[in-house]
N, C-alpha and C. Protein backbone atom coordinates (compact mmCIF):
# COMPACT_ATOMS: atom_id res chain seq x y z
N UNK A 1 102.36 -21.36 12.99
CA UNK A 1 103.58 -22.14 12.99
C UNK A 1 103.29 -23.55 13.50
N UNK A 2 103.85 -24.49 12.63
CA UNK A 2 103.36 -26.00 13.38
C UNK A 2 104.60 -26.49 14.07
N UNK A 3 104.03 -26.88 15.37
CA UNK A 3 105.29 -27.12 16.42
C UNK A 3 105.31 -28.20 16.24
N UNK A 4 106.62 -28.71 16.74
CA UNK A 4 107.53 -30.13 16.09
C UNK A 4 107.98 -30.72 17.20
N UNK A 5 107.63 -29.64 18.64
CA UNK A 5 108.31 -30.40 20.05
C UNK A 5 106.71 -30.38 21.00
N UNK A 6 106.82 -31.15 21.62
CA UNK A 6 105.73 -31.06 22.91
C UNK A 6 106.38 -30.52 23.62
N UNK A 7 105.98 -29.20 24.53
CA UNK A 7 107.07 -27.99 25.22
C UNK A 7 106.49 -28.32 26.66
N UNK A 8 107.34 -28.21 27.28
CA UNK A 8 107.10 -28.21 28.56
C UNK A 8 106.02 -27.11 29.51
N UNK A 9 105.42 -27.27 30.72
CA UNK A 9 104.81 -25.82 30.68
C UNK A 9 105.06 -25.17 32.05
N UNK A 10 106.39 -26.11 32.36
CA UNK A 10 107.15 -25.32 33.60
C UNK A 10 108.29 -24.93 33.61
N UNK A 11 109.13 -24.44 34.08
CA UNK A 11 110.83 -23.98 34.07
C UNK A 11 111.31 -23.68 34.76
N UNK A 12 112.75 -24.32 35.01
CA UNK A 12 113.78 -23.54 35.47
C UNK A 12 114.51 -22.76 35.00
N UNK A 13 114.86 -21.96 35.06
CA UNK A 13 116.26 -20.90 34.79
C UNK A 13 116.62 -20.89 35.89
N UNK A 14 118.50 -21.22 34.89
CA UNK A 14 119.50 -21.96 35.88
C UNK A 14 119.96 -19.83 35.92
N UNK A 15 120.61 -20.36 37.54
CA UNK A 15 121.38 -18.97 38.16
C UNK A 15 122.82 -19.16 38.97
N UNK A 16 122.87 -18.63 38.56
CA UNK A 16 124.73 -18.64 39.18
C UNK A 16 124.32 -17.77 40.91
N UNK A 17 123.22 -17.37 41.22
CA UNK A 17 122.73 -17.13 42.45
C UNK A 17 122.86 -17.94 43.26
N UNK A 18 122.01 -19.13 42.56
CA UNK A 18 121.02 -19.69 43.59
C UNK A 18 121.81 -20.58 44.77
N UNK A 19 120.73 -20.60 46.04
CA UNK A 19 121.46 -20.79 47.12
C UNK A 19 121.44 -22.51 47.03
N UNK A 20 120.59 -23.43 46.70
CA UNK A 20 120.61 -24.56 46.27
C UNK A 20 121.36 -24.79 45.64
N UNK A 21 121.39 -24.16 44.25
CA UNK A 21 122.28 -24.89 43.54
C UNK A 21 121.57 -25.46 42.35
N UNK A 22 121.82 -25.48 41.37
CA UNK A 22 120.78 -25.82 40.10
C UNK A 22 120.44 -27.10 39.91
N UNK A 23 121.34 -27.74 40.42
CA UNK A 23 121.36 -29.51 39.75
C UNK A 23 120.00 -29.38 41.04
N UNK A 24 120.44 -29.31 42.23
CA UNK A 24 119.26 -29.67 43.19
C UNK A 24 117.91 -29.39 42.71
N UNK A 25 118.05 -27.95 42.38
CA UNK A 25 116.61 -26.98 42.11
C UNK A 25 115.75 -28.33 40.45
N UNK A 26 116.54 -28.74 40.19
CA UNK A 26 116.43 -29.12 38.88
C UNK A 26 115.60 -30.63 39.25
N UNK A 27 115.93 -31.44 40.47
CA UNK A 27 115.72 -32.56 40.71
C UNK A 27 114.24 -32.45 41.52
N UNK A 28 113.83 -31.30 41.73
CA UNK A 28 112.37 -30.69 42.77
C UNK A 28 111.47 -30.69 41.51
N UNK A 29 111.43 -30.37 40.05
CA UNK A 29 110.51 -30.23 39.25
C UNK A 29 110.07 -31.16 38.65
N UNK A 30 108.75 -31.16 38.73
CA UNK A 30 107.71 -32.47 37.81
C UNK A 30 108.21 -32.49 36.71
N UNK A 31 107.92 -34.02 37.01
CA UNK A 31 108.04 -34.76 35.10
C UNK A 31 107.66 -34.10 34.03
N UNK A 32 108.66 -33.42 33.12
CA UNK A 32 107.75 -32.89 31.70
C UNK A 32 108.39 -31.38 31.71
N UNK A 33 108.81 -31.10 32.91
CA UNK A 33 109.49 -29.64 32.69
C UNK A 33 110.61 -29.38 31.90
N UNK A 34 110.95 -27.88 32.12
CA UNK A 34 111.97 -27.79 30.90
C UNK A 34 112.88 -26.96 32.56
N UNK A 35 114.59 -27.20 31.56
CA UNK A 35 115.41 -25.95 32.40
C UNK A 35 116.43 -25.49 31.37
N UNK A 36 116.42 -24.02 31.47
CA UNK A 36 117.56 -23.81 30.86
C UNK A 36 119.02 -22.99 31.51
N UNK A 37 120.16 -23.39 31.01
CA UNK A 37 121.92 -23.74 31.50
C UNK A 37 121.56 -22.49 30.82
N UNK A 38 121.89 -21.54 31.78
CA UNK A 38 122.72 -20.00 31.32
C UNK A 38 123.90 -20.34 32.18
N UNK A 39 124.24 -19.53 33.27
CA UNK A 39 125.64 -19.98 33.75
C UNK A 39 126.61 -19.52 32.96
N UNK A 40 126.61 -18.19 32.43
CA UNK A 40 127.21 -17.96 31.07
C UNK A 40 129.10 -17.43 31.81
N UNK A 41 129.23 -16.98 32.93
CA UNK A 41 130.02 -16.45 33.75
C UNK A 41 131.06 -17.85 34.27
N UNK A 42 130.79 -19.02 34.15
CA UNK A 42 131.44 -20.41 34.40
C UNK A 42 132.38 -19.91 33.09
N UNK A 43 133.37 -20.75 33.66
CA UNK A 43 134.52 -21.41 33.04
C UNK A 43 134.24 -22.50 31.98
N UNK A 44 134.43 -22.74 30.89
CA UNK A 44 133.91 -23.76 29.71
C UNK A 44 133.76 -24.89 30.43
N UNK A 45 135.19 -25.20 31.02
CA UNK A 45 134.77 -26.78 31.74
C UNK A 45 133.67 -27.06 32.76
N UNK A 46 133.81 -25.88 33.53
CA UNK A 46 132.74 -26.09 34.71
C UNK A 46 131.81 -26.00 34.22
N UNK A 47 131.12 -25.31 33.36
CA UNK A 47 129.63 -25.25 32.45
C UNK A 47 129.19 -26.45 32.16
N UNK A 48 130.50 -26.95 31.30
CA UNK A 48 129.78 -28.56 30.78
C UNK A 48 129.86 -29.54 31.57
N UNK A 49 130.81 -29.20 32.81
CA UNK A 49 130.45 -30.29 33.70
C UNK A 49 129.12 -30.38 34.24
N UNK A 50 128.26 -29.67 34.74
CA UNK A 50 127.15 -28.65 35.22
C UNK A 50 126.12 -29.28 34.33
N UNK A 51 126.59 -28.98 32.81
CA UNK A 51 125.56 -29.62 31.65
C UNK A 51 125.13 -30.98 31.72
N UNK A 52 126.75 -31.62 32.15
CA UNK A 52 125.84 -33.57 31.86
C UNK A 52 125.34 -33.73 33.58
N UNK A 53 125.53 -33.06 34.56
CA UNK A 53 124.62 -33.18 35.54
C UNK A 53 123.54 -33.02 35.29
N UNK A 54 123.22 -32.02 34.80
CA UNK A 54 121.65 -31.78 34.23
C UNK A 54 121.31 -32.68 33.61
N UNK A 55 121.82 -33.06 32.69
CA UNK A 55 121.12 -34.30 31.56
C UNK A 55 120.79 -35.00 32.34
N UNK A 56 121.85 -35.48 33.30
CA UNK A 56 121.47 -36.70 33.99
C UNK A 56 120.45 -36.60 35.12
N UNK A 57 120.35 -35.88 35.75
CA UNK A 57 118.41 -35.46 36.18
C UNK A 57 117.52 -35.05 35.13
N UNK A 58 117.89 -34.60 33.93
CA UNK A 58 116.72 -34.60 33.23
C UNK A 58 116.51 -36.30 32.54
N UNK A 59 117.43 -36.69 31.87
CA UNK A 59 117.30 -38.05 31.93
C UNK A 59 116.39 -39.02 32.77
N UNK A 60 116.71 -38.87 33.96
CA UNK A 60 115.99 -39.49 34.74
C UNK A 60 114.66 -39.03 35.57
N UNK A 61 114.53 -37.62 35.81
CA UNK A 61 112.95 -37.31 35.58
C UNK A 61 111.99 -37.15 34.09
N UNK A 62 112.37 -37.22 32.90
CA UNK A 62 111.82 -36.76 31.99
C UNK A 62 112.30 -35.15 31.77
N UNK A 63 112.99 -34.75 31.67
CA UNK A 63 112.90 -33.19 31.68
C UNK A 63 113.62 -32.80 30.50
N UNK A 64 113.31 -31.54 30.03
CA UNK A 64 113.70 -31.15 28.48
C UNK A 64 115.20 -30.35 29.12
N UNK A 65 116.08 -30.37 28.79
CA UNK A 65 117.44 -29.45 28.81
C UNK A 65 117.73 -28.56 27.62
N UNK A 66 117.81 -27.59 27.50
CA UNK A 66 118.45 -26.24 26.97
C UNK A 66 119.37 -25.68 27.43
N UNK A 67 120.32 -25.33 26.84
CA UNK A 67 121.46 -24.76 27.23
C UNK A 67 121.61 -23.49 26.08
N UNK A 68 121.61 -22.20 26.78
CA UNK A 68 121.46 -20.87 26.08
C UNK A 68 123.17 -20.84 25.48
N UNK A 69 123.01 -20.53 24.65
CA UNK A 69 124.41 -20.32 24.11
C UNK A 69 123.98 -20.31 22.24
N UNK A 70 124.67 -21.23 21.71
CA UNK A 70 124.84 -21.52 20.36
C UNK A 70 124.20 -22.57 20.13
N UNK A 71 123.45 -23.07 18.96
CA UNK A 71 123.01 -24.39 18.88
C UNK A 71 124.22 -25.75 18.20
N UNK A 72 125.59 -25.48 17.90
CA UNK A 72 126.33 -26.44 18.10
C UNK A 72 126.66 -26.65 19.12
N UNK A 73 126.96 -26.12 20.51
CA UNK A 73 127.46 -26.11 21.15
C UNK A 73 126.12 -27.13 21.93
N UNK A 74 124.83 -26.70 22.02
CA UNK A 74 123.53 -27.44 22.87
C UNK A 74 123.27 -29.10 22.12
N UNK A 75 123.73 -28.88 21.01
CA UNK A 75 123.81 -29.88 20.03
C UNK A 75 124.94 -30.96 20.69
N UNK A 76 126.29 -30.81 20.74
CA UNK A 76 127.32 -31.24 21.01
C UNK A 76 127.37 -31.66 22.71
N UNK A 77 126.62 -30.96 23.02
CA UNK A 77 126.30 -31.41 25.22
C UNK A 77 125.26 -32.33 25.42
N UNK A 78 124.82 -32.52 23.97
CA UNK A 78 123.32 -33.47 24.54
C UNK A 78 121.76 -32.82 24.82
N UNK A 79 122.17 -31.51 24.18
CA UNK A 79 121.38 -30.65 25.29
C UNK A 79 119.40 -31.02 23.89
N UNK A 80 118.10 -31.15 24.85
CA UNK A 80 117.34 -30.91 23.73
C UNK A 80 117.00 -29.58 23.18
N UNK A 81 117.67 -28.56 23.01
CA UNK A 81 117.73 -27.47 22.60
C UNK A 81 118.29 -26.21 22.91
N UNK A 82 117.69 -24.78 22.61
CA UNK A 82 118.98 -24.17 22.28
C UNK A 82 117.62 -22.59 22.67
N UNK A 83 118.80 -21.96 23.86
CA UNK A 83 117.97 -20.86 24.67
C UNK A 83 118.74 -19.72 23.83
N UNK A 84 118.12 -18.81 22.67
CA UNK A 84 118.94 -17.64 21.56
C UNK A 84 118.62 -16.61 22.44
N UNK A 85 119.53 -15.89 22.82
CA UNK A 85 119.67 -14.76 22.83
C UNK A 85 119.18 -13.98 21.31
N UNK A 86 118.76 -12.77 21.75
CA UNK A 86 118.17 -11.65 20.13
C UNK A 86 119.03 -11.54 19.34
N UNK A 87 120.00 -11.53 19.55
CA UNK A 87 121.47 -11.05 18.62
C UNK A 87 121.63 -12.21 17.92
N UNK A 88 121.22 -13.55 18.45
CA UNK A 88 121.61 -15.02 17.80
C UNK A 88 120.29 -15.52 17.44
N UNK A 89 119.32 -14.99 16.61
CA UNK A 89 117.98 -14.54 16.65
C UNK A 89 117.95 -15.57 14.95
N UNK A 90 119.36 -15.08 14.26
CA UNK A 90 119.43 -16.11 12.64
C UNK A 90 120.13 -17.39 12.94
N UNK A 91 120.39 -17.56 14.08
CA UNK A 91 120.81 -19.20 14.61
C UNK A 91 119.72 -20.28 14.54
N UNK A 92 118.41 -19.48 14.50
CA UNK A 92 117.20 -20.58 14.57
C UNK A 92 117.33 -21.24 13.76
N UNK A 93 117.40 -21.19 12.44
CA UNK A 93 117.42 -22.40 11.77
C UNK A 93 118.23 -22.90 11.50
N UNK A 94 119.71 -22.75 11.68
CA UNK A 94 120.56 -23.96 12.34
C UNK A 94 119.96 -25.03 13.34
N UNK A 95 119.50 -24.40 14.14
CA UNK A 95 119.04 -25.43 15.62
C UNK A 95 117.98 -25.84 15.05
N UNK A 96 116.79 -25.52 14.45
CA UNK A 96 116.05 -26.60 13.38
C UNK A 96 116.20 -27.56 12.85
N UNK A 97 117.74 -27.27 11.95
CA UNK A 97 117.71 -28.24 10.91
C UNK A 97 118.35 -29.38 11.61
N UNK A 98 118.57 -28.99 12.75
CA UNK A 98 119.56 -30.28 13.55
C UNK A 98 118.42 -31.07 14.85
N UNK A 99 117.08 -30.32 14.80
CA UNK A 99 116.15 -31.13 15.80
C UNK A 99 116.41 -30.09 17.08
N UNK A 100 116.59 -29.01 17.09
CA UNK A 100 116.66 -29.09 18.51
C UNK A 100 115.06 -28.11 18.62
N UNK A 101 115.08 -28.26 19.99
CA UNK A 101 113.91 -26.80 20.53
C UNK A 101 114.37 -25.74 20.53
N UNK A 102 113.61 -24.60 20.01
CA UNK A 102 114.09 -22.81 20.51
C UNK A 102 113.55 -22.50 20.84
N UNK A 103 114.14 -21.69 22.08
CA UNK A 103 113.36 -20.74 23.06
C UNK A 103 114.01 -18.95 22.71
N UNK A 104 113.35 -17.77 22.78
CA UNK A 104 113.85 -16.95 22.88
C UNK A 104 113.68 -15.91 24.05
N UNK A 105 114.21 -15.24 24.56
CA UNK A 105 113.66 -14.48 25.50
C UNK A 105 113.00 -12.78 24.20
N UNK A 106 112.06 -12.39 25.37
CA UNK A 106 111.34 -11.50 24.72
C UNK A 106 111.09 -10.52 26.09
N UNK A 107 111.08 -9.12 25.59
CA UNK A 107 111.16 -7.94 26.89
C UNK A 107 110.11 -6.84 26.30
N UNK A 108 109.88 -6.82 25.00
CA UNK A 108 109.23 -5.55 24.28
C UNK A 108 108.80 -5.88 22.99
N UNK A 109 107.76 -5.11 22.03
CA UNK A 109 107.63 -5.76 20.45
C UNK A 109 108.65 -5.83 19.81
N UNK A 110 110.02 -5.36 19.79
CA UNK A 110 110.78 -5.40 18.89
C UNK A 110 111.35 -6.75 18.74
N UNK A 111 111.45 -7.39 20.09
CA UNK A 111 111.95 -8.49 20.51
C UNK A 111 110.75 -9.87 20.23
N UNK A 112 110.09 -9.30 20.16
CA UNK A 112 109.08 -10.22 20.28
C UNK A 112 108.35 -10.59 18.10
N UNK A 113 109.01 -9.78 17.79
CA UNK A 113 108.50 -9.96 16.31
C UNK A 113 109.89 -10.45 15.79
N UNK A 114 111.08 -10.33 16.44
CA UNK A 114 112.08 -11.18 16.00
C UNK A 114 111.44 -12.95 16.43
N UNK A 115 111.55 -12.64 17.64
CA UNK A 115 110.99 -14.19 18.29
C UNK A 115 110.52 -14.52 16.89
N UNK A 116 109.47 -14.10 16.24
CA UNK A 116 108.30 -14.75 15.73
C UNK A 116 108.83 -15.14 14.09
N UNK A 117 109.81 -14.18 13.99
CA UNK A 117 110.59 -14.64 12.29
C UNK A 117 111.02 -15.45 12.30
N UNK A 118 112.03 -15.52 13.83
CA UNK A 118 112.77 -16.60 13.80
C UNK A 118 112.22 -18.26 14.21
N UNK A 119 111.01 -18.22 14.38
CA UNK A 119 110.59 -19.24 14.19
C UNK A 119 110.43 -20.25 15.40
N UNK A 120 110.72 -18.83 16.38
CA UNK A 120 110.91 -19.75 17.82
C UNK A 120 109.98 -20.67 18.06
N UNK A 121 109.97 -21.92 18.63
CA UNK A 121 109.44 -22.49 19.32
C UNK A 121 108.49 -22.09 20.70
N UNK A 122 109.28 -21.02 21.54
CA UNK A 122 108.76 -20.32 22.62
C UNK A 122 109.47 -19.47 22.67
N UNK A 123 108.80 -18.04 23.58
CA UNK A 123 109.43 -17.28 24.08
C UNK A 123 109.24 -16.73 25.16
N UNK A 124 109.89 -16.24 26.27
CA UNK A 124 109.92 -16.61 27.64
C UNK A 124 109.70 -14.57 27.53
N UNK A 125 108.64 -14.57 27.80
CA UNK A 125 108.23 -12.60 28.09
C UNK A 125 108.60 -12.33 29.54
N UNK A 126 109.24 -11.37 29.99
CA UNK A 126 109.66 -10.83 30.69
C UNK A 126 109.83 -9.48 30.97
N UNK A 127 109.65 -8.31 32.08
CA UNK A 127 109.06 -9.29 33.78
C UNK A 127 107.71 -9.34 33.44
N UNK A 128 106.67 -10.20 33.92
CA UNK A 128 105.53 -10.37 33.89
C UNK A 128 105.15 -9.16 35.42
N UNK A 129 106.04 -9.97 36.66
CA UNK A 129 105.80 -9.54 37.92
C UNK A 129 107.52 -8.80 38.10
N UNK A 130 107.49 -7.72 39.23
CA UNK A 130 108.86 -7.55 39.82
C UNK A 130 109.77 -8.78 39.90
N UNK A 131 111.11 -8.65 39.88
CA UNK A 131 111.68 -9.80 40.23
C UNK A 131 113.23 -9.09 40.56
N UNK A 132 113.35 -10.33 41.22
CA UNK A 132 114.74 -9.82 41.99
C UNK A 132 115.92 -10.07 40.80
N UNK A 133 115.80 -10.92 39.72
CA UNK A 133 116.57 -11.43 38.55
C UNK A 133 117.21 -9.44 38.01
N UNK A 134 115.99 -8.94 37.92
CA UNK A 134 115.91 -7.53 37.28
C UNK A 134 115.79 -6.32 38.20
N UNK A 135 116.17 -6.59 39.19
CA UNK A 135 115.99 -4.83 39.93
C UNK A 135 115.41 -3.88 39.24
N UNK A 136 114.91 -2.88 39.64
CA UNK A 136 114.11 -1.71 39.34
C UNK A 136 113.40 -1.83 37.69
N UNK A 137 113.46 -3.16 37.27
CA UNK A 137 112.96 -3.42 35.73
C UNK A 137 111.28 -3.15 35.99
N UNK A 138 110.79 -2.72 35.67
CA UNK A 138 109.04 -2.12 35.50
C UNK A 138 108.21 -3.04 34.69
N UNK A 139 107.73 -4.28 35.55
CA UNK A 139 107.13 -5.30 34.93
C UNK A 139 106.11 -4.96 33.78
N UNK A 140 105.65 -5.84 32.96
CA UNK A 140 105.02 -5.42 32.26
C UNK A 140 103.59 -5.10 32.51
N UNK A 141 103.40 -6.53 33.56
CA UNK A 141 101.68 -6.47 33.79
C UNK A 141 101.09 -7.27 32.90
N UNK A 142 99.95 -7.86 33.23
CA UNK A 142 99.16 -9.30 32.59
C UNK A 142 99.15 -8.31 31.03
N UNK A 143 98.06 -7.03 30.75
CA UNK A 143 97.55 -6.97 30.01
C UNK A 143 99.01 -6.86 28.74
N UNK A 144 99.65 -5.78 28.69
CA UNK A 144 100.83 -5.85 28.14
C UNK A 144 101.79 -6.92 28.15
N UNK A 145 101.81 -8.14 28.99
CA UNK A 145 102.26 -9.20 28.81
C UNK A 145 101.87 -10.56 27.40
N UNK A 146 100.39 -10.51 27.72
CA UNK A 146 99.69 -10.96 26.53
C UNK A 146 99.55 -10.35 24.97
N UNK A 147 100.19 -8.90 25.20
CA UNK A 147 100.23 -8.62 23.82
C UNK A 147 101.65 -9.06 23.45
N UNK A 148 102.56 -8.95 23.82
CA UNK A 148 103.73 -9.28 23.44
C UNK A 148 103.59 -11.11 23.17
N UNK A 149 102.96 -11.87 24.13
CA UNK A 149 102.75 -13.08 23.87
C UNK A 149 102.28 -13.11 22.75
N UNK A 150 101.00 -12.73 22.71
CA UNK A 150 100.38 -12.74 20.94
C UNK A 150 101.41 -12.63 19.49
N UNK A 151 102.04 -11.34 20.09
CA UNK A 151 102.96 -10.95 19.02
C UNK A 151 104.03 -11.78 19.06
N UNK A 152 104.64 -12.60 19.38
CA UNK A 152 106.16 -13.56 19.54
C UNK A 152 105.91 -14.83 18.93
N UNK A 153 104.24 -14.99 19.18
CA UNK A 153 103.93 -16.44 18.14
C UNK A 153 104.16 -17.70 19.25
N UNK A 154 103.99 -18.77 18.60
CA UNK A 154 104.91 -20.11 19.33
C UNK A 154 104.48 -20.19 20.65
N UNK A 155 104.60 -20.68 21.73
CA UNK A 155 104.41 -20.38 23.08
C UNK A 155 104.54 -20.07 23.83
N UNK A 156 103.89 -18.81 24.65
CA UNK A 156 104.70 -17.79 25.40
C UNK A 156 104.38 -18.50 26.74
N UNK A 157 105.98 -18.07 27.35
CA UNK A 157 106.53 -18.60 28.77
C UNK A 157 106.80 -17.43 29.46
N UNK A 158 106.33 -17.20 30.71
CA UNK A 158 105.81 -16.14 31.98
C UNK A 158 107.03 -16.13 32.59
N UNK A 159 107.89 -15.07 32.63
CA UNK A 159 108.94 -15.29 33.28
C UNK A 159 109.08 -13.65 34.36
N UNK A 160 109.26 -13.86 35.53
CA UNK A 160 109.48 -12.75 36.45
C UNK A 160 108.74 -12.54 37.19
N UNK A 161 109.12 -12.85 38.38
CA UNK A 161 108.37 -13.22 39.75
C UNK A 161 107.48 -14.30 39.84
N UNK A 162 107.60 -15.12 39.09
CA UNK A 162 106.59 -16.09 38.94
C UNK A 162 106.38 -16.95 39.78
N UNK A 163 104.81 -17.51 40.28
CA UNK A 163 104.79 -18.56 41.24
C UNK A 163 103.71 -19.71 40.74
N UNK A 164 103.72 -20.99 41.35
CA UNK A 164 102.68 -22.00 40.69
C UNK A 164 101.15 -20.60 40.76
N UNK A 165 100.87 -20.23 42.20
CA UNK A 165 99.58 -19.70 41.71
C UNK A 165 99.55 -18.41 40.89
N UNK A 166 100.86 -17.83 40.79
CA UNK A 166 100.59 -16.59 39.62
C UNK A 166 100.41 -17.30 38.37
N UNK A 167 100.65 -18.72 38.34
CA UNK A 167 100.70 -19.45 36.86
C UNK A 167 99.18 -19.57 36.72
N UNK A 168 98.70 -20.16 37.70
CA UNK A 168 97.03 -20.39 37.54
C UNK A 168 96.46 -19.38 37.29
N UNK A 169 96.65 -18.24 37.67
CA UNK A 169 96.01 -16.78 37.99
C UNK A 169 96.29 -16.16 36.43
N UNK A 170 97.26 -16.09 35.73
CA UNK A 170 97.84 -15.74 35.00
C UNK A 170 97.17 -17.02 33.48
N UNK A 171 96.84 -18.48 33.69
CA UNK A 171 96.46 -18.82 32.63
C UNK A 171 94.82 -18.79 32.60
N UNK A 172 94.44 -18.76 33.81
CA UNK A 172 92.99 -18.10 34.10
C UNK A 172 92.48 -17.06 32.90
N UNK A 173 93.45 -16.13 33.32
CA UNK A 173 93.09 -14.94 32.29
C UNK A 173 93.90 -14.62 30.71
N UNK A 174 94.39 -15.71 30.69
CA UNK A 174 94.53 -15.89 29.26
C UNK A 174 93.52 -16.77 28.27
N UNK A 175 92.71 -17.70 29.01
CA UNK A 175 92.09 -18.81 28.51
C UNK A 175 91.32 -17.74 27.32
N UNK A 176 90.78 -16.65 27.52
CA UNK A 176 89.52 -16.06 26.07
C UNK A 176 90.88 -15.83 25.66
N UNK A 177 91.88 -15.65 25.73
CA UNK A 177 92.45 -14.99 23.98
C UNK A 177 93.54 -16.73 23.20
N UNK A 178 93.22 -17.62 23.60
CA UNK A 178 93.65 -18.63 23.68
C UNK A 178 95.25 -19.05 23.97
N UNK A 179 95.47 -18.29 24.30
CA UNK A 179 97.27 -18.39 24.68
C UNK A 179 97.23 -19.70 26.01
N UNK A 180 98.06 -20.50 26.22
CA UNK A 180 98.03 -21.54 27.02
C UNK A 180 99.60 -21.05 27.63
N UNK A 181 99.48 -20.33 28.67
CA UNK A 181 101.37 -19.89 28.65
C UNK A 181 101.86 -20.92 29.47
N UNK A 182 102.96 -20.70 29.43
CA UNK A 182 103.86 -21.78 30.59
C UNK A 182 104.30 -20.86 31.57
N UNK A 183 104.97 -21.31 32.55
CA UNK A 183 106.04 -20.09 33.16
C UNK A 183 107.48 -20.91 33.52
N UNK A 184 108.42 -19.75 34.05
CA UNK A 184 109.32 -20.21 34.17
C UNK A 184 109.72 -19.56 35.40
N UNK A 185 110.85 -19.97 36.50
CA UNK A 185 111.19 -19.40 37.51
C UNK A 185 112.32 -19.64 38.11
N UNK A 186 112.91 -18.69 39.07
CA UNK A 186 114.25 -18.81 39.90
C UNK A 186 114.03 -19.15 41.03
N UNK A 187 113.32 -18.15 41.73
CA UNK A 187 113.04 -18.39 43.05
C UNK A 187 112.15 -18.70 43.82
N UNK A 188 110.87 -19.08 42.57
CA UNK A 188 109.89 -20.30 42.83
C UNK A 188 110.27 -21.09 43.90
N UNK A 189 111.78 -22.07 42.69
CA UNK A 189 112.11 -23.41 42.92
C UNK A 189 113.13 -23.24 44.15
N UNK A 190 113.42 -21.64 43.77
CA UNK A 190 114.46 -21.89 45.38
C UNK A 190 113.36 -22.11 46.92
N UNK A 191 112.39 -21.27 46.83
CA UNK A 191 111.28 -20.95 47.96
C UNK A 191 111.11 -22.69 47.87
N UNK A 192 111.11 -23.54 47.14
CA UNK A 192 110.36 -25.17 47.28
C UNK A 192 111.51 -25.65 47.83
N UNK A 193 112.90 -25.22 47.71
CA UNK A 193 114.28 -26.33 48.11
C UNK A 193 114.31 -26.00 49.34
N UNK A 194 114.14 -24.57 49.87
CA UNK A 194 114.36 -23.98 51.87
C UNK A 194 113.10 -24.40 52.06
N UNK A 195 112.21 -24.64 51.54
CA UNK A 195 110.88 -25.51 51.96
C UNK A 195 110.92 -27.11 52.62
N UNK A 196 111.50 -27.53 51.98
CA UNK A 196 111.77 -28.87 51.99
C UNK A 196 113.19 -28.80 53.16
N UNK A 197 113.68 -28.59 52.92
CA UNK A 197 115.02 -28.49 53.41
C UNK A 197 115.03 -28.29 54.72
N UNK A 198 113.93 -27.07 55.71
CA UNK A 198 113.39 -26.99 56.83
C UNK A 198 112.47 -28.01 57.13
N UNK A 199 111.76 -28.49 56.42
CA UNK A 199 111.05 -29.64 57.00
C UNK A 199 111.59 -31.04 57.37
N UNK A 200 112.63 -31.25 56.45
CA UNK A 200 113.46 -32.43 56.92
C UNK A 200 114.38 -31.90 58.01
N UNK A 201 114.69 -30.85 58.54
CA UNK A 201 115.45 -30.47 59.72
C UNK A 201 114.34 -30.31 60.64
N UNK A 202 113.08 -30.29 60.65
CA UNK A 202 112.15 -30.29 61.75
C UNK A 202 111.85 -31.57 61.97
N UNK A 203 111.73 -32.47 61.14
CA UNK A 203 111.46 -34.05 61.30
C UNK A 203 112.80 -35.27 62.08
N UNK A 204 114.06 -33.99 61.83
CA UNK A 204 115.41 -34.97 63.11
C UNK A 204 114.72 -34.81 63.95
């Protein structure tokens, strides 16, 4: 598949959890990252209010925005692309023909050979590691992680429990089958905001 976006090879996924707060979590990540607006449980207005906050830190760090939903709707917010759910799996080429990026999430082969019809751009495999996102979900593990990567096509993104060094550790041992993954995370970026956040209260 010839890709049409330069993809980011870090992430947020936004959470209606988090103790920060997304816009914050969003303003901690290097230039070039991606985040994607789930938040699916907001109220329409509060979502899109939420949305042009984001733009406007991604705007101003460089950062790619996705907003999971529909691709008129990511289209119509500004958003640079469009996070499909499997069920919205024949939406891809709507969000093509209009420029945007697709991401899909992927859990198993079934999911992961849709990813790949539909032409995704990326797909975010999940759990790699335990994660608190998924309670009692039975990660996959590196080796079964990379087959599903293989199989989804496009660029697979590490999602569940993920940390900068499970990213190193994790593209370490992808380098022989040539997969270059990205990852993506929740509570990475939260562990970096109570990071920061205690250190400027130790420095009053």
């Amino acid at each position: 598949m010839v890709r049409r976006h330069p993809l980011p090879a870090c992430w947020l996924m936004s959470d209606a959890r988090s103790a920060a707060g997304t816009v914050a979590l969003a303003a901690l990540l290097p230039p070039g990252s991606g985040i994607v607006l789930r938040h699916d449980a907001l109220p329409q207005g509060a979502r899109w209010r939420l949305a042009r906050r984001l733009a406007r830190v991604a705007k101003a760090r460089g950062l790619k925005l996705l907003i999971a939903g529909l691709p008129a709707e990511a289209r119509r917010w500004g958003a640079d692309g469009v996070h499909l759910r499997q069920h919205a799996a024949r939406r891809a080429a709507q969000a093509r023909a209009i420029g945007l990026i697709v991401t899909m999430p992927v859990h198993d082969h079934r999911e992961a050979h849709r990813a790949r019809r539909a032409g995704a751009d990326a797909a975010l495999v999940s759990p790699l590691h335990p994660t608190r996102s998924h309670p009692g979900a039975a990660p996959l593990g590196r080796a079964q992680w990379l087959r599903l990567a293989r199989a989804a096509g496009g660029q697979a993104v590490a999602l569940g429990g993920m940390t900068p060094a499970r990213a190193r550790a994790l593209a370490r041992a992808s380098a022989a089958s040539g997969i270059r993954p990205g990852w993506a995370a929740i509570d990475a970026w939260e562990e970096k905001a109570a990071t920061r956040k205690a250190r400027r209260a130790l420095a009053r």
